[in-house]
C-alpha atoms as a PDB file:
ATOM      1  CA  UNK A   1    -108.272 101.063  43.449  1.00  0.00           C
ATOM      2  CA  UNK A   2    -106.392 100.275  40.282  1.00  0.00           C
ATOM      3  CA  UNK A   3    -107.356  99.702  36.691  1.00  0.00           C
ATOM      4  CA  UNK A   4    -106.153  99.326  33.324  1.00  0.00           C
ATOM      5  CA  UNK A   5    -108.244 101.548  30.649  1.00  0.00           C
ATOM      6  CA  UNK A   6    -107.948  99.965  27.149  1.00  0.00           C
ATOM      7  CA  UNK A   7    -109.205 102.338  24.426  1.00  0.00           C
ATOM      8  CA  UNK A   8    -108.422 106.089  25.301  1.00  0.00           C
ATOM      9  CA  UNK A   9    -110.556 107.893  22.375  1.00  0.00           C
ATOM     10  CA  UNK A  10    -112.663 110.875  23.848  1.00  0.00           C
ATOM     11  CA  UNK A  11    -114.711 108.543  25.973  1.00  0.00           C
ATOM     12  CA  UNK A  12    -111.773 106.667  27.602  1.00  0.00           C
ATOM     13  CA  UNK A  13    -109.600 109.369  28.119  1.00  0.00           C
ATOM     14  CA  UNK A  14    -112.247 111.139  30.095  1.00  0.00           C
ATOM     15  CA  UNK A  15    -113.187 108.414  32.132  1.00  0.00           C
ATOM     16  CA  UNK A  16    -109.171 107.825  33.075  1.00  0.00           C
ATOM     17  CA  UNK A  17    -108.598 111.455  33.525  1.00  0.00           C
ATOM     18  CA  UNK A  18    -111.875 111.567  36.145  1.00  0.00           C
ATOM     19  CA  UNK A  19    -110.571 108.040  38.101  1.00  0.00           C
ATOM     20  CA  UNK A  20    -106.812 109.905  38.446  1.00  0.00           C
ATOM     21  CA  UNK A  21    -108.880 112.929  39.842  1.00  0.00           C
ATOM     22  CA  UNK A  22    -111.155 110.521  42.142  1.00  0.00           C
ATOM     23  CA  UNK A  23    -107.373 108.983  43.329  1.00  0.00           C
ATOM     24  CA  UNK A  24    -107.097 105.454  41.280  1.00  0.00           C
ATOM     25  CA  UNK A  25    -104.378 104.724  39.629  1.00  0.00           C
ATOM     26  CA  UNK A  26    -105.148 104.076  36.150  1.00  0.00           C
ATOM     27  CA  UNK A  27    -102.883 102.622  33.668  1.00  0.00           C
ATOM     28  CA  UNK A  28    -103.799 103.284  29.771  1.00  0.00           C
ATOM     29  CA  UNK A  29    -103.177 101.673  27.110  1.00  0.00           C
ATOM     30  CA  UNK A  30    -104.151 103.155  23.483  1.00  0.00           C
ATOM     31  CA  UNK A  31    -103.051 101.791  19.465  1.00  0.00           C
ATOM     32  CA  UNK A  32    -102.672 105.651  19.165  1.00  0.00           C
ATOM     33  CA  UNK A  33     -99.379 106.992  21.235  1.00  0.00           C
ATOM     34  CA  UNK A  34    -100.711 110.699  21.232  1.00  0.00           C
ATOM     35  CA  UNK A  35    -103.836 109.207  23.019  1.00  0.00           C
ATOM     36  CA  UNK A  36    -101.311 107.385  25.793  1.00  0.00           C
ATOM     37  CA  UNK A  37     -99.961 110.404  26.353  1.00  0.00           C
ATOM     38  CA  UNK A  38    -102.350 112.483  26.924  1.00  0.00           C
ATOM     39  CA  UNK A  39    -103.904 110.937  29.981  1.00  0.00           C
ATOM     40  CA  UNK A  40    -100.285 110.556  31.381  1.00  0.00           C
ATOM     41  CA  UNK A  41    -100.295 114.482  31.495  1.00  0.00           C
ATOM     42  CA  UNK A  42    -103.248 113.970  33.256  1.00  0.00           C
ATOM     43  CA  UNK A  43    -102.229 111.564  36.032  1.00  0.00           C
ATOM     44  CA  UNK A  44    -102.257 108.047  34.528  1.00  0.00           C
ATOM     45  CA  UNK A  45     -99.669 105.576  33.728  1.00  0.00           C
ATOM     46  CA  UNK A  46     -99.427 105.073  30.184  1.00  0.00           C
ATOM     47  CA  UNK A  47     -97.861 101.640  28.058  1.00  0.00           C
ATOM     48  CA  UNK A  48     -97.898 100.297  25.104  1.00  0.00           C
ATOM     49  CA  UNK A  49     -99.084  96.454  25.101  1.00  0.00           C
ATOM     50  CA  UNK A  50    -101.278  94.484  26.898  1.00  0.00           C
ATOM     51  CA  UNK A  51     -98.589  92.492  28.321  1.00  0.00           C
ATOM     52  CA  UNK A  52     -97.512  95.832  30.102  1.00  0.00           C
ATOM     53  CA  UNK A  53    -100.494  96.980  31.132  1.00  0.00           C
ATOM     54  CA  UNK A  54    -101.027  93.461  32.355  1.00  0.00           C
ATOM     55  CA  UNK A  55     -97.581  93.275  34.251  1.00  0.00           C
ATOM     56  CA  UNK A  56     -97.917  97.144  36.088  1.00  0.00           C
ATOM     57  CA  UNK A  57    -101.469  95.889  37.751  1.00  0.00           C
ATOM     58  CA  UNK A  58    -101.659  94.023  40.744  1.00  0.00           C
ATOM     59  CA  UNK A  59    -103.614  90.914  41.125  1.00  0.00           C
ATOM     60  CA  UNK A  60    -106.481  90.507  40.840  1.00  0.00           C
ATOM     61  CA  UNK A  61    -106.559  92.912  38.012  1.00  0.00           C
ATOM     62  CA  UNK A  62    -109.211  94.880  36.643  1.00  0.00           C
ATOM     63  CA  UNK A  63    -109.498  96.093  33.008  1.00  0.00           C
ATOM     64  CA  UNK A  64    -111.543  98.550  31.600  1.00  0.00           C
ATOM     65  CA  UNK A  65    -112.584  98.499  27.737  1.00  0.00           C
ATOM     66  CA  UNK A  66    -113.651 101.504  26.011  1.00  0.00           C
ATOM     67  CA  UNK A  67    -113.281 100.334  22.517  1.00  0.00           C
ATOM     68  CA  UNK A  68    -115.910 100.144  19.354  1.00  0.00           C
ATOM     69  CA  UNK A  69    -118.941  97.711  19.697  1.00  0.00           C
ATOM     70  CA  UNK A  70    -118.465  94.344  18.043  1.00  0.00           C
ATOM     71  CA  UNK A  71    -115.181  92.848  16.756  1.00  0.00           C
ATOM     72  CA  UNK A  72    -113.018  95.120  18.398  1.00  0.00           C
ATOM     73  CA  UNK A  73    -113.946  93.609  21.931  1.00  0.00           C
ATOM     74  CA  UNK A  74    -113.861  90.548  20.810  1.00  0.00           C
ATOM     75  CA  UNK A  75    -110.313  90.847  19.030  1.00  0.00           C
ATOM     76  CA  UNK A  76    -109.219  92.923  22.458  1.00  0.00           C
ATOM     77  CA  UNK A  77    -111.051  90.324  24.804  1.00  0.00           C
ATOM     78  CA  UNK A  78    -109.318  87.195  23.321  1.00  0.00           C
ATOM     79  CA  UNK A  79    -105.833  88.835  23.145  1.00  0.00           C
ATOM     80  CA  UNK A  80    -106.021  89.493  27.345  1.00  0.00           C
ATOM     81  CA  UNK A  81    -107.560  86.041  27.974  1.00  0.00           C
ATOM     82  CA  UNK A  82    -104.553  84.508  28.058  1.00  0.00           C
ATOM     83  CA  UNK A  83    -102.878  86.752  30.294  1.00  0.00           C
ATOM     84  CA  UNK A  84    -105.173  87.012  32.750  1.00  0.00           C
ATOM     85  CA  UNK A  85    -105.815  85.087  35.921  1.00  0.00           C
ATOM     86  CA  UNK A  86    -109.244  83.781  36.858  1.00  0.00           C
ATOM     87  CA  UNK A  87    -110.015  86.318  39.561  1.00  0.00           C
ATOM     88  CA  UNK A  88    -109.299  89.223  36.756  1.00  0.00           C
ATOM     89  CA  UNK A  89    -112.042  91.148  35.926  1.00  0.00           C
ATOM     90  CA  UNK A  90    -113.089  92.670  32.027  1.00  0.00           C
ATOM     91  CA  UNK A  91    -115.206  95.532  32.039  1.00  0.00           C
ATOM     92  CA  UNK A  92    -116.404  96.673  28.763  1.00  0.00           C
ATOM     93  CA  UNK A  93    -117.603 100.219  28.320  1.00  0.00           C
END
């Protein structure tokens, strides 16, 4: 399986790091660069928009939110709508 893991704080970066181990490819995508990079040491693909993230997954695509509560998923939710294809699916953490 494939994802894309939005948001890759302490929570998201440990859920990326154990899907790598569990053999998914994971592809991150963080507003902090330090963050990208550290699950790339750890296995994952790392970029730095949505439209990347949304172009290195195959369809359908899943995608993985581990942002704050609130505002930030909605803010994060409406930027991927329109980049994603009906059969896409949103997870939020």
């Amino acid at each position: 399986m494939e994802l894309g893991m939005i948001g890759l704080g302490k929570m998201g970066a440990f859920m990326a790091e154990r899907l790598v181990r569990g053999g998914h490819r994971v592809v991150g995508l963080d507003r902090d660069a330090a963050a990208v990079s550290r699950v790339v040491e750890k296995g994952a693909a790392g970029v730095d928009t949505l439209e990347k993230l949304i172009a290195q997954l195959k369809a359908p695509r899943v995608i993985w939110l581990m942002v704050p509560s609130g505002a930030p998923v909605d803010q994060t939710i409406d930027q991927l709508t329109p980049h994603l294809a009906p059969d896409d699916t949103i997870i939020d953490g």
